[in-house]
Protein backbone atom coordinates (compact mmCIF):
# COMPACT_ATOMS: atom_id res chain seq x y z
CA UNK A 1 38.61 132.05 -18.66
CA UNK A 2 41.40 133.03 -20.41
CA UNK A 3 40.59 134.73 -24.42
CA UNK A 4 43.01 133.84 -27.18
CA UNK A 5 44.12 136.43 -29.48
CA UNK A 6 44.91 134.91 -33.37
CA UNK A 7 46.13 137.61 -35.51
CA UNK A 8 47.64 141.12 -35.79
CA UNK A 9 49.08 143.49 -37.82
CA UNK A 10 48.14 142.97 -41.60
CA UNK A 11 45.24 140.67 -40.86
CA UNK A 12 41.72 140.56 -38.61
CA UNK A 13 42.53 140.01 -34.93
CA UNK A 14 40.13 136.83 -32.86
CA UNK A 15 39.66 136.31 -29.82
CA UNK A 16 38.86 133.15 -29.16
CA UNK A 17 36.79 133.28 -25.92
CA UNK A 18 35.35 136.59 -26.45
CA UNK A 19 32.07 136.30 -25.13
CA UNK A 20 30.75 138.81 -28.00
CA UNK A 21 31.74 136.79 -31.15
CA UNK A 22 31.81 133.42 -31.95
CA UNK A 23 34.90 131.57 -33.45
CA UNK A 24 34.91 129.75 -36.88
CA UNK A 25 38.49 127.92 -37.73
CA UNK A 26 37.83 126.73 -41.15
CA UNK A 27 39.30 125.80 -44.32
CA UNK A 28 39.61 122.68 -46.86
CA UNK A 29 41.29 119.68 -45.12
CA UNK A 30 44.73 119.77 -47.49
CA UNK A 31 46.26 122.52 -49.26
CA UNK A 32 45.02 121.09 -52.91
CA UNK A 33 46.28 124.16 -55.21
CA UNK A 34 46.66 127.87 -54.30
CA UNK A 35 43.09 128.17 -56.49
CA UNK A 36 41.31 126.32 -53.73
CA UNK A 37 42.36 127.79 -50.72
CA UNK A 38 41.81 131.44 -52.49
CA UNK A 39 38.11 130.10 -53.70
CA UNK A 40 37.29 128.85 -49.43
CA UNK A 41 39.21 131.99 -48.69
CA UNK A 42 36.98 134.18 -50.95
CA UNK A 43 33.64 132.47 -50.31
CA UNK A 44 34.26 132.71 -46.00
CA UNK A 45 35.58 136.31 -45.86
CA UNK A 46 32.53 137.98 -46.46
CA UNK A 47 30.16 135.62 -45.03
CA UNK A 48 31.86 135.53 -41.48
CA UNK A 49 32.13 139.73 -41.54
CA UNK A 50 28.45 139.50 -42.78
CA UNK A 51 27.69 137.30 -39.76
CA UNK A 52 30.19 139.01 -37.29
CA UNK A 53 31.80 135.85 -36.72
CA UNK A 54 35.65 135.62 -36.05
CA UNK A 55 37.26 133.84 -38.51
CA UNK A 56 41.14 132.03 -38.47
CA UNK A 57 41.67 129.70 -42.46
CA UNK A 58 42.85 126.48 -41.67
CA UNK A 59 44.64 124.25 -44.03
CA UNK A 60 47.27 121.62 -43.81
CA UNK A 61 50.65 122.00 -45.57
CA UNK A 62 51.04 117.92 -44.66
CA UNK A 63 48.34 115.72 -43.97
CA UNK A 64 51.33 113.16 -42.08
CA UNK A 65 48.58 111.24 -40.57
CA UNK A 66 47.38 109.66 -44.01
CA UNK A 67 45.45 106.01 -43.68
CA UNK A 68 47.42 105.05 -46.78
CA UNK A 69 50.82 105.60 -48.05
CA UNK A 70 49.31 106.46 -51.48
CA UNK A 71 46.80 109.01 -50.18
CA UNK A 72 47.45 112.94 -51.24
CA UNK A 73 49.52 114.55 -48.35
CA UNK A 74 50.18 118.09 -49.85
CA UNK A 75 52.22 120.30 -50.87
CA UNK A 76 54.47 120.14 -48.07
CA UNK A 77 56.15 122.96 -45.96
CA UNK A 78 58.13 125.11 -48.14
CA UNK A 79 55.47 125.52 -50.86
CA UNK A 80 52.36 125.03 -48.17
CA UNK A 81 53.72 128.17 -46.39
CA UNK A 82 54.17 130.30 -49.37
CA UNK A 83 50.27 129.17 -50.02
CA UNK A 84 48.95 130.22 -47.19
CA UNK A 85 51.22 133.71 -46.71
CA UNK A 86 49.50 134.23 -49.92
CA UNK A 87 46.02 133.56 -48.37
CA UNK A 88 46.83 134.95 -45.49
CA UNK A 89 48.12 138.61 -47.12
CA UNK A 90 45.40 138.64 -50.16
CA UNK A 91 42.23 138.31 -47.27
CA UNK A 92 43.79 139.46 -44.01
CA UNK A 93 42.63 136.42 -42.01
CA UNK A 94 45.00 135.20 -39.43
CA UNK A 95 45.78 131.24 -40.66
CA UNK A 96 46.55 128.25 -39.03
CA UNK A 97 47.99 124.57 -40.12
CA UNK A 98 49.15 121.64 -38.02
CA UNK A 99 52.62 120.50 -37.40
CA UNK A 100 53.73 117.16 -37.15
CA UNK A 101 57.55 117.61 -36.19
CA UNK A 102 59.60 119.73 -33.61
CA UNK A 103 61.44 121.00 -36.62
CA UNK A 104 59.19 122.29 -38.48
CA UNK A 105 57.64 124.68 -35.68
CA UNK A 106 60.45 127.95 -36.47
CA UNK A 107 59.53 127.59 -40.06
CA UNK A 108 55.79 127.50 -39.73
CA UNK A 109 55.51 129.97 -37.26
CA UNK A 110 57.31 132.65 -39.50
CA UNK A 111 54.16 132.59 -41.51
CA UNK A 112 51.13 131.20 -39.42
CA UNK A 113 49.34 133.08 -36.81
CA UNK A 114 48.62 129.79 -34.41
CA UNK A 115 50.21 126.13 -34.84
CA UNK A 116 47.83 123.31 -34.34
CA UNK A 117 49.37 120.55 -32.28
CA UNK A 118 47.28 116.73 -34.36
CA UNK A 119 45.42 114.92 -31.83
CA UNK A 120 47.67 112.10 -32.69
CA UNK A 121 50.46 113.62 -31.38
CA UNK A 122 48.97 116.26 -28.93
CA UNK A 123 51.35 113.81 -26.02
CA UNK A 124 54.49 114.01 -28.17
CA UNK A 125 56.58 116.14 -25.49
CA UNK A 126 59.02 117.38 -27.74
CA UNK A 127 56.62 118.74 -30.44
CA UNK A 128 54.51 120.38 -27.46
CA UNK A 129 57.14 122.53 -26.31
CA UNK A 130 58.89 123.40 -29.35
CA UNK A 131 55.87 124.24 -30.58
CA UNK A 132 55.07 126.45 -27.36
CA UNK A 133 58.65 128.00 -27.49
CA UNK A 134 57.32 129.73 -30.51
CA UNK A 135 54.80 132.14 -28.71
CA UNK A 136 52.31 131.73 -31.28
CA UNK A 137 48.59 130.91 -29.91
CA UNK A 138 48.72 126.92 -29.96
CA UNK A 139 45.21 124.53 -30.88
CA UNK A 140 45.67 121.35 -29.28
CA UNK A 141 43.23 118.84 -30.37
CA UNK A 142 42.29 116.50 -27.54
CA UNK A 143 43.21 112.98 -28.92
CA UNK A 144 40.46 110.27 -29.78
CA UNK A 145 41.69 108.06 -26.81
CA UNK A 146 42.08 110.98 -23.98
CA UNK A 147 40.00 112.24 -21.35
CA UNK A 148 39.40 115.93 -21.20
CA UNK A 149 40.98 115.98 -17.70
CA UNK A 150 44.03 114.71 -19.38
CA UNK A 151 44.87 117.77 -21.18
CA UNK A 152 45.95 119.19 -17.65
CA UNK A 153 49.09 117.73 -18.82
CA UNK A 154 49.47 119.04 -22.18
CA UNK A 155 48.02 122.55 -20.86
CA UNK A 156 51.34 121.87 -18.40
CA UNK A 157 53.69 121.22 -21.47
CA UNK A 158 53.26 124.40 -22.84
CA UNK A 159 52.70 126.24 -20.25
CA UNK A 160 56.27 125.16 -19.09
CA UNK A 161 57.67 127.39 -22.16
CA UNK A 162 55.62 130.72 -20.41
CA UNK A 163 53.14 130.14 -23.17
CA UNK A 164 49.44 130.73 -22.16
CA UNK A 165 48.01 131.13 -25.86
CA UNK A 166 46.07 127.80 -25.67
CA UNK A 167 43.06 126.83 -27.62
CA UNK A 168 41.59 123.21 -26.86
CA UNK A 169 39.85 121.35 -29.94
CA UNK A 170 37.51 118.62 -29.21
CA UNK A 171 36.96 116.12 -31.95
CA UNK A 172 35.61 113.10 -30.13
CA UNK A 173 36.54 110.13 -28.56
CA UNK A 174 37.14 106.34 -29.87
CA UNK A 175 34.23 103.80 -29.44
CA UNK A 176 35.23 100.59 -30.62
CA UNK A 177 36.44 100.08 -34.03
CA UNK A 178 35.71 102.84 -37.02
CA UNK A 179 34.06 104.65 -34.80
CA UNK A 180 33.83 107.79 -32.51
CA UNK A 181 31.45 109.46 -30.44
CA UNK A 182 31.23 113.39 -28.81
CA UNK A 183 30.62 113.57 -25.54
CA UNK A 184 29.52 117.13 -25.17
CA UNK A 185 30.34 117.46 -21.67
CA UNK A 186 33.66 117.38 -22.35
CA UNK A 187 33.14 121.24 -24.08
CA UNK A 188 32.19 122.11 -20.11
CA UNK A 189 35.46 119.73 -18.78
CA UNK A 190 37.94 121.51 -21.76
CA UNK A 191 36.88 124.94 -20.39
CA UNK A 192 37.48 124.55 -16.72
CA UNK A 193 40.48 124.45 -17.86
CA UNK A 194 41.40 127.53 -18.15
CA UNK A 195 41.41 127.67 -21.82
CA UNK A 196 39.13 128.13 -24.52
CA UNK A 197 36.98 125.18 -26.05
CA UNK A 198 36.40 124.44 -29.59
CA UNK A 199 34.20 121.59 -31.21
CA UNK A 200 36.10 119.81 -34.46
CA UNK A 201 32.54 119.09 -35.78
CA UNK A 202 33.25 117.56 -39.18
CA UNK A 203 36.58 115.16 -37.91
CA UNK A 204 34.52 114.22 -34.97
CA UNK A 205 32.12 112.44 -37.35
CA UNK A 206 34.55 110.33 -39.36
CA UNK A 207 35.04 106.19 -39.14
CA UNK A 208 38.74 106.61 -38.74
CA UNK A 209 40.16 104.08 -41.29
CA UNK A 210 36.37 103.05 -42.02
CA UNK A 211 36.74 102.95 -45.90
CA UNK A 212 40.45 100.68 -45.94
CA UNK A 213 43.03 103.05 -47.15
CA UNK A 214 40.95 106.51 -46.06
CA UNK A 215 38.79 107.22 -43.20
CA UNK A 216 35.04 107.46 -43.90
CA UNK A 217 32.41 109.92 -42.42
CA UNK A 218 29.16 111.05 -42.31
CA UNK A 219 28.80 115.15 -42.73
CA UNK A 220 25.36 115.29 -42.07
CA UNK A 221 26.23 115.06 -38.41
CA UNK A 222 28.17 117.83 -38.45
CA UNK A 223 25.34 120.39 -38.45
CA UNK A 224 24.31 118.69 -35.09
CA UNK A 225 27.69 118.23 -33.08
CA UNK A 226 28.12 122.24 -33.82
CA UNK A 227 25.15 123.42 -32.89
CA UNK A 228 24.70 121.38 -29.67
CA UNK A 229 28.93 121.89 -28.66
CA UNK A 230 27.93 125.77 -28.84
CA UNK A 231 24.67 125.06 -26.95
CA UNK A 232 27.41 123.30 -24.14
CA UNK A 233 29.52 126.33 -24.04
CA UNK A 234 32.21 125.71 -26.96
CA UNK A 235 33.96 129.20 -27.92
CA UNK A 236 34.02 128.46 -31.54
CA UNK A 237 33.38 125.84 -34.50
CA UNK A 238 36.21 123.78 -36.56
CA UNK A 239 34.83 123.02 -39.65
CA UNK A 240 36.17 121.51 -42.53
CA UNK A 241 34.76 122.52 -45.76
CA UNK A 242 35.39 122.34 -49.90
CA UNK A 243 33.87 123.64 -53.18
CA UNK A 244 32.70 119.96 -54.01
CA UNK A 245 33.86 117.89 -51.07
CA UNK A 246 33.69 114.36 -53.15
CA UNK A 247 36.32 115.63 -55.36
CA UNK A 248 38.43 116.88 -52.64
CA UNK A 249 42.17 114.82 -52.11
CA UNK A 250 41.58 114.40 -48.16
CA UNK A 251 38.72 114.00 -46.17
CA UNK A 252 35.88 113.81 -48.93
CA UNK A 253 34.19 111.42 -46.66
CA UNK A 254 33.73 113.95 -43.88
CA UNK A 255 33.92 117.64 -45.11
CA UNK A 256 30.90 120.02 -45.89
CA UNK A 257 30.53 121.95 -48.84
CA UNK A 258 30.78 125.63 -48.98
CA UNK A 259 26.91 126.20 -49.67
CA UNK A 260 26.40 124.36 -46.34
CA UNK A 261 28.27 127.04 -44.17
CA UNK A 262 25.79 129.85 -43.87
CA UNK A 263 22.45 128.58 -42.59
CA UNK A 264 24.66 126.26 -40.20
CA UNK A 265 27.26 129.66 -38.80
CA UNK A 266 23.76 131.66 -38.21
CA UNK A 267 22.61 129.23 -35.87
CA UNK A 268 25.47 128.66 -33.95
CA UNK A 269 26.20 132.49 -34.21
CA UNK A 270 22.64 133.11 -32.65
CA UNK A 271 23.05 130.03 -30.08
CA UNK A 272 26.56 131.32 -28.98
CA UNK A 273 25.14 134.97 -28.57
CA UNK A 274 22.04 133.98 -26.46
CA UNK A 275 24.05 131.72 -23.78
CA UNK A 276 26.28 134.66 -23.61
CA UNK A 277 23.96 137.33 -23.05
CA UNK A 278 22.26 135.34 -20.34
């Protein structure tokens, strides 16, 4: 299987797929202020070198996906990238945000070290390859109502644009209404795909729309979906995470707070290591 490298000169290099380190993508859902993303920044930098853990920050410029038109987007792209060039100098962590528009791709990939493709719109054609003409490492996040097989064709899109740098996200699948469910042998299915496989563990335990005009979510599963995606063979853990996630502007329902992070990344750092060994 192919490993992923996020990150280069100026900031830590990960290789996603390196059988000798697990992955962490992490960061608060929504760029909130530059003081947030500096206070995740500061609080995971020496935890993950502590626990020899690869690390990318994740946080969106534009949440474009809101339930409601009144919910808290961001800052949007302009000021979003300048945040997280900041966050990405002041730490030297690679960082990585989604993209929601072919146009935005040239702009974002000036700054970020990987794009992330939104499950939502992980079949939009257009955004696929002009995200992939980029050469920056790509996440795509399997959508809710997609098989794992079917990412052969999104693996295809971007592959078309002689870009190999692929990094599947699994963040479960739609069960009825509000509802989703992980099927963890889709970590197994992702991977024999030639790509590396990583489990969304806090978005795959929201009620998608559950609360009306925000999705709801239950973080306490979160701990569980990690540990047994790594236990399946997942490369790395997505996790979502905030100072005081009730207070936070997107995804308070479903993010885990900060003090959470390093009983949780030992286990699935110990997990990951053992499988490998054997």
């Amino acid at each position: 299987m192919r490993i992923v490298t996020v990150g280069g000169p100026g900031v830590d290099v990960v290789r996603v797929g390196d059988p000798a380190r697990l992955t962490l993508i992490a960061g608060p859902c929504v760029i909130e202020s530059p003081d947030l993303c500096c206070r995740v920044a500061e609080f995971l930098k020496p935890l993950t070198a502590r626990l020899g853990i690869g690390w990318v920050f994740k946080a969106s410029f534009d949440k474009a996906n809101r339930s409601s038109v009144e919910s808290f987007r961001g800052p949007g792209l302009e000021a979003g990238l300048r945040i997280l060039e900041t966050v990405r100098r002041e730490f030297a962590v690679p960082v990585v945000a989604d993209v929601h528009a072919p146009e935005q791709t040239a702009a974002a990939a000036q700054v970020l070290d990987a794009l992330q493709i939104p499950a939502f719109l992980v079949r939009q054609t257009d955004l696929v390859l002009a995200a992939a003409r980029t050469r920056k490492p790509l996440q795509l996040k399997k959508a809710q109502f997609m098989a794992p097989e079917d990412m052969t064709n999104v693996i295809a899109k971007a592959r078309s644009q002689h870009n190999d740098n692929l990094i599947l996200i699994e963040r479960g699948s739609s069960f009825g209404y509000h509802r989703l469910v992980c099927d963890m042998t889709a970590i197994p299915a992702l991977r024999r795909l030639g790509c590396p496989a990583v489990i969304d563990a806090t978005h795959a335990t929201q009620s998608p729309g559950g609360l009306g005009t925000a999705s709801g979510g239950d973080p306490d599963f979160a701990p569980i979906l990690a540990r047994a995606a790594v236990a399946a063979g997942a490369d790395g853990v997505f996790l979502e995470t905030h100072p005081d996630p009730a207070q936070a502007l997107s995804d308070a329902a479903s993010m885990l707070p900060l003090t959470a992070l390093e009983e949780l990344l030992t286990l699935c750092r110990d997990i990951y290591l053992r499988l490998r060994q054997d």
